[in-house]
PDB file of N, CA and C in Angstrom:
ATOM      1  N   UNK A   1     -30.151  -1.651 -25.750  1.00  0.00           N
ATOM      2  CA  UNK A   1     -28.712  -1.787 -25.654  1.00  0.00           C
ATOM      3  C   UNK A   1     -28.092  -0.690 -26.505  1.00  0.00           C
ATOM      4  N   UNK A   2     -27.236   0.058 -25.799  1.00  0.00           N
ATOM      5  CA  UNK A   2     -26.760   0.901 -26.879  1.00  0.00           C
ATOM      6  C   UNK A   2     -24.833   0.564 -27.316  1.00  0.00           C
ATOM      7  N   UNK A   3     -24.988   1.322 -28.215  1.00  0.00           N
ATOM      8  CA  UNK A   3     -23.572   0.890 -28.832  1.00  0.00           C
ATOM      9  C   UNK A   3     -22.733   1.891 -28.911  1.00  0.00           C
ATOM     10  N   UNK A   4     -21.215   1.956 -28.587  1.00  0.00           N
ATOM     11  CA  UNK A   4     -20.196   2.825 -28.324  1.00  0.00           C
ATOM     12  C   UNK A   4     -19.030   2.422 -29.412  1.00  0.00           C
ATOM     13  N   UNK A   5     -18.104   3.619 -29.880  1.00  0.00           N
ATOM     14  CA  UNK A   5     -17.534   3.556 -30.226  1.00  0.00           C
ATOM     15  C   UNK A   5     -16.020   4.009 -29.931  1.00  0.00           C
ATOM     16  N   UNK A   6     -14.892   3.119 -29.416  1.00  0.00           N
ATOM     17  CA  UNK A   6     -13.690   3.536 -29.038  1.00  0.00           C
ATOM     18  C   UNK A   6     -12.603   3.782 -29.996  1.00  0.00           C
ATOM     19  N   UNK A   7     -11.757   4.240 -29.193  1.00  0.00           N
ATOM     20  CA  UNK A   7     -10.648   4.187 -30.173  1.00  0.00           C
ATOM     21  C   UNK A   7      -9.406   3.377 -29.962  1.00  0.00           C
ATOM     22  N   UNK A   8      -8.619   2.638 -30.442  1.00  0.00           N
ATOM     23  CA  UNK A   8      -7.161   1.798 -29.815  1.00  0.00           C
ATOM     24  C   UNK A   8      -6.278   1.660 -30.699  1.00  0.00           C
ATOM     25  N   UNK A   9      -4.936   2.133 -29.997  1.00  0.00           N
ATOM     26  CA  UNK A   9      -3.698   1.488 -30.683  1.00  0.00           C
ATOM     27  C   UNK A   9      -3.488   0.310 -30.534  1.00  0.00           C
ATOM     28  N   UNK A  10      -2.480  -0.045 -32.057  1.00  0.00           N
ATOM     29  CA  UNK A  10      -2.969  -1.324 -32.230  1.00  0.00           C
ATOM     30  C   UNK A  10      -2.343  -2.665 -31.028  1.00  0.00           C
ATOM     31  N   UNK A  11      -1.506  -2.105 -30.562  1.00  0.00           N
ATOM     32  CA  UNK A  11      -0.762  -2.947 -29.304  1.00  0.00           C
ATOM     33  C   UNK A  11      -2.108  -2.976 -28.342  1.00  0.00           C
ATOM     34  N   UNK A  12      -2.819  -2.191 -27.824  1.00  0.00           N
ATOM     35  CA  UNK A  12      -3.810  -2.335 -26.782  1.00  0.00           C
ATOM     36  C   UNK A  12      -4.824  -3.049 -27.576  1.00  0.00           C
ATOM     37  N   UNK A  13      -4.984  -2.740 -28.986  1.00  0.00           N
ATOM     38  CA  UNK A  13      -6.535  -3.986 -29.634  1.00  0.00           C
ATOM     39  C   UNK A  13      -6.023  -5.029 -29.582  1.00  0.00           C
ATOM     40  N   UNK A  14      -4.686  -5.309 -29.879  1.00  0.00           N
ATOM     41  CA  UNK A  14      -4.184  -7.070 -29.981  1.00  0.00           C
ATOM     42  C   UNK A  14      -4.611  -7.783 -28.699  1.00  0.00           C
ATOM     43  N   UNK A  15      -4.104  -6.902 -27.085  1.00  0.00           N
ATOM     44  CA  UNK A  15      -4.488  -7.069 -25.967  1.00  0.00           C
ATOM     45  C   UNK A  15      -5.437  -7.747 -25.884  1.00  0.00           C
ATOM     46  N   UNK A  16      -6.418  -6.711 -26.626  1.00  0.00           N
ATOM     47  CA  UNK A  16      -7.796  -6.806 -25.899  1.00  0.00           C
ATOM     48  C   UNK A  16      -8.158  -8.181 -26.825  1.00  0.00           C
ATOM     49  N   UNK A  17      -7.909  -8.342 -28.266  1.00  0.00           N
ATOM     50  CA  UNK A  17      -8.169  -9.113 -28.736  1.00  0.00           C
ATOM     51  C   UNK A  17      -7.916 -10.396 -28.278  1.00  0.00           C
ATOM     52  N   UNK A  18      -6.857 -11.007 -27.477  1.00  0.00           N
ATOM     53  CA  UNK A  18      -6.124 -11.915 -26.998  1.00  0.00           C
ATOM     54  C   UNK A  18      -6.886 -12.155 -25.721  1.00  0.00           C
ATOM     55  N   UNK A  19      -7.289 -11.437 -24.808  1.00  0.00           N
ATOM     56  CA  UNK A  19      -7.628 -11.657 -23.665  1.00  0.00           C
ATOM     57  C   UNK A  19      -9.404 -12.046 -23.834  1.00  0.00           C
ATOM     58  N   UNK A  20      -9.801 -11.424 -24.724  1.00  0.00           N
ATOM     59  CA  UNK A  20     -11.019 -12.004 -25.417  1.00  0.00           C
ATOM     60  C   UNK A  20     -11.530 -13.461 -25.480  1.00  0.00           C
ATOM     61  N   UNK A  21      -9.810 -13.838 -26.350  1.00  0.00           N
ATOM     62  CA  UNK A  21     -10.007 -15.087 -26.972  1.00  0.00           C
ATOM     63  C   UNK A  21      -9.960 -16.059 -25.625  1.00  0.00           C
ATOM     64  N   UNK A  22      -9.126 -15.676 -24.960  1.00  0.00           N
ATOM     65  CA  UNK A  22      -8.448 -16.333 -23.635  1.00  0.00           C
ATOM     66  C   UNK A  22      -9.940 -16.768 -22.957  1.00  0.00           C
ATOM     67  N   UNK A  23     -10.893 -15.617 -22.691  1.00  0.00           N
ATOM     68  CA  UNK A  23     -11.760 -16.372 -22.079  1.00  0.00           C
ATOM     69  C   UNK A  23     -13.155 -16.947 -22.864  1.00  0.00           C
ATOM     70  N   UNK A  24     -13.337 -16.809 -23.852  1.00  0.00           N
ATOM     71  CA  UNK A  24     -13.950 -17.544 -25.092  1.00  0.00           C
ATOM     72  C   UNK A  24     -15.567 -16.456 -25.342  1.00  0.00           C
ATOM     73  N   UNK A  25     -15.003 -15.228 -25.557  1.00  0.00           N
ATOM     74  CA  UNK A  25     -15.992 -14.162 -25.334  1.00  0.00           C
ATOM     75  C   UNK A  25     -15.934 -13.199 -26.419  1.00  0.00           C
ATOM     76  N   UNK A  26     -16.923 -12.654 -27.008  1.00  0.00           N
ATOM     77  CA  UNK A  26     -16.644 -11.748 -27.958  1.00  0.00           C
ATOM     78  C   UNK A  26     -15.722 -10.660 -27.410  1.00  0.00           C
ATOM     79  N   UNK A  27     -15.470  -9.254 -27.931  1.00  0.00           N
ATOM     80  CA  UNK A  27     -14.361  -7.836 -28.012  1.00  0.00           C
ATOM     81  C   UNK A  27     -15.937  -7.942 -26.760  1.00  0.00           C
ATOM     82  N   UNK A  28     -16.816  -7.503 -27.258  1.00  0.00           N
ATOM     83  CA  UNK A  28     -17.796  -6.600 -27.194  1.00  0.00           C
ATOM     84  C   UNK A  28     -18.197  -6.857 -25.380  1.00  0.00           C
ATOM     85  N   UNK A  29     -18.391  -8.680 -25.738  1.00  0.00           N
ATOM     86  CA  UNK A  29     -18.859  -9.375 -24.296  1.00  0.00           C
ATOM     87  C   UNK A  29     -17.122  -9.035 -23.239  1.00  0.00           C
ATOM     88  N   UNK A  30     -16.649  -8.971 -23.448  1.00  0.00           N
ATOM     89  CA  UNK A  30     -15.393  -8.763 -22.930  1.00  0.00           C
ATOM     90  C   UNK A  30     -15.071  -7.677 -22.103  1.00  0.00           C
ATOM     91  N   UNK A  31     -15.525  -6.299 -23.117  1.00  0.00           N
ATOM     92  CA  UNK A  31     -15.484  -5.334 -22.696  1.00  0.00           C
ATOM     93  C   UNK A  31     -16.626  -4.833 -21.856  1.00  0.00           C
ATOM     94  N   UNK A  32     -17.344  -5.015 -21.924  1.00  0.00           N
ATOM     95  CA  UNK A  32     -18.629  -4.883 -21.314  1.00  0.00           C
ATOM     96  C   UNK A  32     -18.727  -5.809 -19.695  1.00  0.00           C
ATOM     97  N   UNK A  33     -17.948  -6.562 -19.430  1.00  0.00           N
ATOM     98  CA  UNK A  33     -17.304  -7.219 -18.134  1.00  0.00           C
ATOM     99  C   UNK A  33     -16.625  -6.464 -17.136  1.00  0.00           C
ATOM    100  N   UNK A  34     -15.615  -6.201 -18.450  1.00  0.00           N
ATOM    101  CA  UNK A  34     -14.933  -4.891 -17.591  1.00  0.00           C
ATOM    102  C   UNK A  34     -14.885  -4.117 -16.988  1.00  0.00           C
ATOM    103  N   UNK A  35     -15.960  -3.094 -17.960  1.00  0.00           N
ATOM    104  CA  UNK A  35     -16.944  -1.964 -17.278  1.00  0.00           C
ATOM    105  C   UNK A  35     -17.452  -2.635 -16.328  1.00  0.00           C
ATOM    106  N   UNK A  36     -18.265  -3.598 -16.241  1.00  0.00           N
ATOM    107  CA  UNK A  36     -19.228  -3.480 -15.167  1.00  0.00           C
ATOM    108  C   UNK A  36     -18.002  -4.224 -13.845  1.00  0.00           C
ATOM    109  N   UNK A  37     -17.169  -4.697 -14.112  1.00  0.00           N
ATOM    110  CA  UNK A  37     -16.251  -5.169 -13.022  1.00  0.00           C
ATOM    111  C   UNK A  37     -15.031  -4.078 -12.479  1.00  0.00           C
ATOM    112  N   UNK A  38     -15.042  -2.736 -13.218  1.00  0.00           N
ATOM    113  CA  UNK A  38     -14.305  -1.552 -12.799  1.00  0.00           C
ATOM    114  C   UNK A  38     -14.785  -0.305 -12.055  1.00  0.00           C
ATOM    115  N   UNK A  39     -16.841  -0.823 -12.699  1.00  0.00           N
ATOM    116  CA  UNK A  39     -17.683   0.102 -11.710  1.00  0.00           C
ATOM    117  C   UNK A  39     -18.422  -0.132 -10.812  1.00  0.00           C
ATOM    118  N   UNK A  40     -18.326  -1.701 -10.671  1.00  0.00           N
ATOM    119  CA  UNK A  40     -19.279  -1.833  -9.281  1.00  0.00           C
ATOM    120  C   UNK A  40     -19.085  -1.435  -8.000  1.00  0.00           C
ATOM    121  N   UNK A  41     -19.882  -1.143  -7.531  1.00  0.00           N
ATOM    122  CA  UNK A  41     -20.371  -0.464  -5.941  1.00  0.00           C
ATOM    123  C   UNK A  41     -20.051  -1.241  -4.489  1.00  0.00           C
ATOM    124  N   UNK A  42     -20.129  -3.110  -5.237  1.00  0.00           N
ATOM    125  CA  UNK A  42     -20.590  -3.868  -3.863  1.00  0.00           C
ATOM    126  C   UNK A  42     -19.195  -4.532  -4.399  1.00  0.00           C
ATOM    127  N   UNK A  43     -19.042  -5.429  -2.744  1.00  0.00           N
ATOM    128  CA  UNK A  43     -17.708  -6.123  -2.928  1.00  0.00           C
ATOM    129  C   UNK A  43     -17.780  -7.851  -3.856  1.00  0.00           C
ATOM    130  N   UNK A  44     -16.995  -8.046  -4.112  1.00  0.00           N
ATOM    131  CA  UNK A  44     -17.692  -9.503  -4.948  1.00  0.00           C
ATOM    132  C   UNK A  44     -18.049 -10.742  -3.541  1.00  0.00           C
ATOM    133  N   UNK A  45     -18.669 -11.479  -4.031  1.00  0.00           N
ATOM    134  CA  UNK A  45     -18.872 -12.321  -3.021  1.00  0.00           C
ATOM    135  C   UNK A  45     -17.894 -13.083  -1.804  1.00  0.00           C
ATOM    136  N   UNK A  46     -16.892 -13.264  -3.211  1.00  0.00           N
ATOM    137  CA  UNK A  46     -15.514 -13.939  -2.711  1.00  0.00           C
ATOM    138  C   UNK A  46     -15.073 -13.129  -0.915  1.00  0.00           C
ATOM    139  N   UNK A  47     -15.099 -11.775  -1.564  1.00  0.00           N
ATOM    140  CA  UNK A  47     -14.631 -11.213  -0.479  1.00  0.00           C
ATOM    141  C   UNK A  47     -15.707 -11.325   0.723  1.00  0.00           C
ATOM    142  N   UNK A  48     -17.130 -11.075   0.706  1.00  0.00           N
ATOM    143  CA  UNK A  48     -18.152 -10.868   1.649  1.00  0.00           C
ATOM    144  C   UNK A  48     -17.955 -12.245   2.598  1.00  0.00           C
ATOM    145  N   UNK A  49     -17.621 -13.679   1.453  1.00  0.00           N
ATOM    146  CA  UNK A  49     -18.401 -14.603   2.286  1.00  0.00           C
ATOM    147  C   UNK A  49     -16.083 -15.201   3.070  1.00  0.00           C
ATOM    148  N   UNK A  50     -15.554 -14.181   2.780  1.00  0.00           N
ATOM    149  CA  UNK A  50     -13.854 -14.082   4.073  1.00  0.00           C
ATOM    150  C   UNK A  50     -14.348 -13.250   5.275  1.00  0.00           C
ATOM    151  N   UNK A  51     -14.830 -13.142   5.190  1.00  0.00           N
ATOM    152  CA  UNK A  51     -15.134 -11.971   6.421  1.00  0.00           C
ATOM    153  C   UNK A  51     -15.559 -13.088   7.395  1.00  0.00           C
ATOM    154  N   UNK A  52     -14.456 -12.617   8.856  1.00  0.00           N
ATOM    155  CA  UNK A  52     -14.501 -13.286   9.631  1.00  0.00           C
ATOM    156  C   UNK A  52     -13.690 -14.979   9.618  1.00  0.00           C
ATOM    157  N   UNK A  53     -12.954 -15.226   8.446  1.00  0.00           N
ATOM    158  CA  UNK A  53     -12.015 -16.419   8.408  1.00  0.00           C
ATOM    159  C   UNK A  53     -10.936 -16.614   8.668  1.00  0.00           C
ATOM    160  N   UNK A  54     -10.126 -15.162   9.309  1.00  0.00           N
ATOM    161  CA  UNK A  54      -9.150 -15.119   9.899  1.00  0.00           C
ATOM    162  C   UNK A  54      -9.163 -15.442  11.645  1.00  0.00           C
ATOM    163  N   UNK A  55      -9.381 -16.124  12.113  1.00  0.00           N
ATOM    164  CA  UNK A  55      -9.943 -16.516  13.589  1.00  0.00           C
ATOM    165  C   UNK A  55      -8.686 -15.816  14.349  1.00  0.00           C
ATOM    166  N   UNK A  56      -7.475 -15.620  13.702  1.00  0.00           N
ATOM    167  CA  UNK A  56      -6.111 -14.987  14.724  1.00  0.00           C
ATOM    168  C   UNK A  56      -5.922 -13.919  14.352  1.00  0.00           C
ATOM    169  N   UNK A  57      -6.707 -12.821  13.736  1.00  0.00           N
ATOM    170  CA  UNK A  57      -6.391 -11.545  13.241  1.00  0.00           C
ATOM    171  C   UNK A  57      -6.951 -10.557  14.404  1.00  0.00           C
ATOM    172  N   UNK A  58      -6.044 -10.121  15.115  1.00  0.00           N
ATOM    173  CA  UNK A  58      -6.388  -9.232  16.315  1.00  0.00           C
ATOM    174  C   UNK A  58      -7.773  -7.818  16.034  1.00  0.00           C
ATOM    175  N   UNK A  59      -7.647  -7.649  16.921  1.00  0.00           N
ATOM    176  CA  UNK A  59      -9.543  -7.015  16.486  1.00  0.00           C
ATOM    177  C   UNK A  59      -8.395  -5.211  16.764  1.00  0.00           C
ATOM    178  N   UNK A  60      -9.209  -4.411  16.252  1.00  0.00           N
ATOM    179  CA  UNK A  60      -8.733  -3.175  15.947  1.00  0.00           C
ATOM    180  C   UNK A  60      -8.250  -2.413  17.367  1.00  0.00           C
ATOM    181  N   UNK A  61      -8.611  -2.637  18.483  1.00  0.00           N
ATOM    182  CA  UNK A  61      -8.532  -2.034  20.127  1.00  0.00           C
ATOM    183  C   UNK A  61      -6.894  -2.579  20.284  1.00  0.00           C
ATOM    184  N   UNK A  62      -6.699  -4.306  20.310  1.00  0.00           N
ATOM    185  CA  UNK A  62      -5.723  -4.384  20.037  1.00  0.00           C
ATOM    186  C   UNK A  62      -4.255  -3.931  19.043  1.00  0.00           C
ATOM    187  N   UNK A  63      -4.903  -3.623  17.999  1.00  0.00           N
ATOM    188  CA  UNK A  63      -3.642  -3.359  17.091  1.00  0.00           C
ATOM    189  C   UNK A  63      -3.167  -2.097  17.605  1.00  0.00           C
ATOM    190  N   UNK A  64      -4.334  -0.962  18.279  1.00  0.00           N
ATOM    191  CA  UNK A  64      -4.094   0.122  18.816  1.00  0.00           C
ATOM    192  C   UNK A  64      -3.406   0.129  19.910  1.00  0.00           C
ATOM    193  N   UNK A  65      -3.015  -0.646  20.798  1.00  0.00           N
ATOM    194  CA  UNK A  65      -3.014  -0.735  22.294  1.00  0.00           C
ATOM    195  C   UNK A  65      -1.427  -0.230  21.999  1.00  0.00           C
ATOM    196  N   UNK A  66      -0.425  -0.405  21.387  1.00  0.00           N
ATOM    197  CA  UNK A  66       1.018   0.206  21.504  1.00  0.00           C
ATOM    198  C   UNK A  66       1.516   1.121  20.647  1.00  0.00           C
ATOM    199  N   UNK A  67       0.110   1.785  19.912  1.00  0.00           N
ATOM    200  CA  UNK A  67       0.027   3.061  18.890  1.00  0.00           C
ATOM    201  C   UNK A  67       0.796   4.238  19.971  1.00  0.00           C
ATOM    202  N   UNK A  68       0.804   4.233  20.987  1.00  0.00           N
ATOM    203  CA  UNK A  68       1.648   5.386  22.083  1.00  0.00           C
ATOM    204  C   UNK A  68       0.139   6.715  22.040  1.00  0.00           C
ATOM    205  N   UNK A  69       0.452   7.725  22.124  1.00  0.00           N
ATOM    206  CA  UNK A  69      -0.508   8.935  21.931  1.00  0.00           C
ATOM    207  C   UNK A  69      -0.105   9.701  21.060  1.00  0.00           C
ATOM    208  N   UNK A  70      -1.474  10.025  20.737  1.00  0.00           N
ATOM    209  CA  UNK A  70      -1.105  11.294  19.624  1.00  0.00           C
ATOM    210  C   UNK A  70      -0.375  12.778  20.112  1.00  0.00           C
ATOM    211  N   UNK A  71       0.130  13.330  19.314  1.00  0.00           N
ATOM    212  CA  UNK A  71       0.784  14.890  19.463  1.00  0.00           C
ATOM    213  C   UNK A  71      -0.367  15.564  19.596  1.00  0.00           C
ATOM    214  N   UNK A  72      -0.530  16.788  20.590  1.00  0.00           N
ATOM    215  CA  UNK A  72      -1.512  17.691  20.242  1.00  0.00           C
ATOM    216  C   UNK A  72      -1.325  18.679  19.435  1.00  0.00           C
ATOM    217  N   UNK A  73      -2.638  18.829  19.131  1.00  0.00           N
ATOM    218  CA  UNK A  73      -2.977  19.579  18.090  1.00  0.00           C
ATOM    219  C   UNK A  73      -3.101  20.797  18.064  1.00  0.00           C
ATOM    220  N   UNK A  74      -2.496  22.182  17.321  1.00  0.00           N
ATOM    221  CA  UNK A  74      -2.269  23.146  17.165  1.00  0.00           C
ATOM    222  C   UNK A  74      -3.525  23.502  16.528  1.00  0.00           C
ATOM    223  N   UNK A  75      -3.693  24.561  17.546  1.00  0.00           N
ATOM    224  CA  UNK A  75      -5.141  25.618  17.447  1.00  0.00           C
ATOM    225  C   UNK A  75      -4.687  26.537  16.196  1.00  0.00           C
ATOM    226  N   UNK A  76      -6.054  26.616  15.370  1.00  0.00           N
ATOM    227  CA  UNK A  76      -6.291  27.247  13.880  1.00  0.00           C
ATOM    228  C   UNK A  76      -6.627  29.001  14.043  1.00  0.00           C
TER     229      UNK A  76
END
């Protein structure tokens, strides 16, 4: 495990300090959430297991069907 050192004004440490407490977690465990919840790759579950729960959400052919046509396009 390695260890980092930041820097904060003191309005953003109170923040962080407060939102800490809020969920009953150290600075350290807190921040370290963050990161990994600002850099993940995959979608959270929540979202994976909506897919497909909208049963009246028109499928993409439709939403297109009164898009009109595109302008053509000017040769480079």
């Amino acid at each position: 495990m390695s260890q980092v050192t930041i820097y904060l004004d003191s309005e953003t440490e109170q923040r962080m300090r407060e939102a800490a407490r809020q969920a009953g977690v150290s600075r350290s465990q807190w921040l370290a959430r963050l990161i990994r919840e600002k850099t993940r790759s995959d979608w959270p579950a929540a979202v994976r297991e909506a897919v497909g729960s909208w049963q009246d959400f028109p499928e993409a052919e439709e939403l297109r069907a009164n898009a009109g046509t595109d302008a053509p396009r000017e040769s480079l």
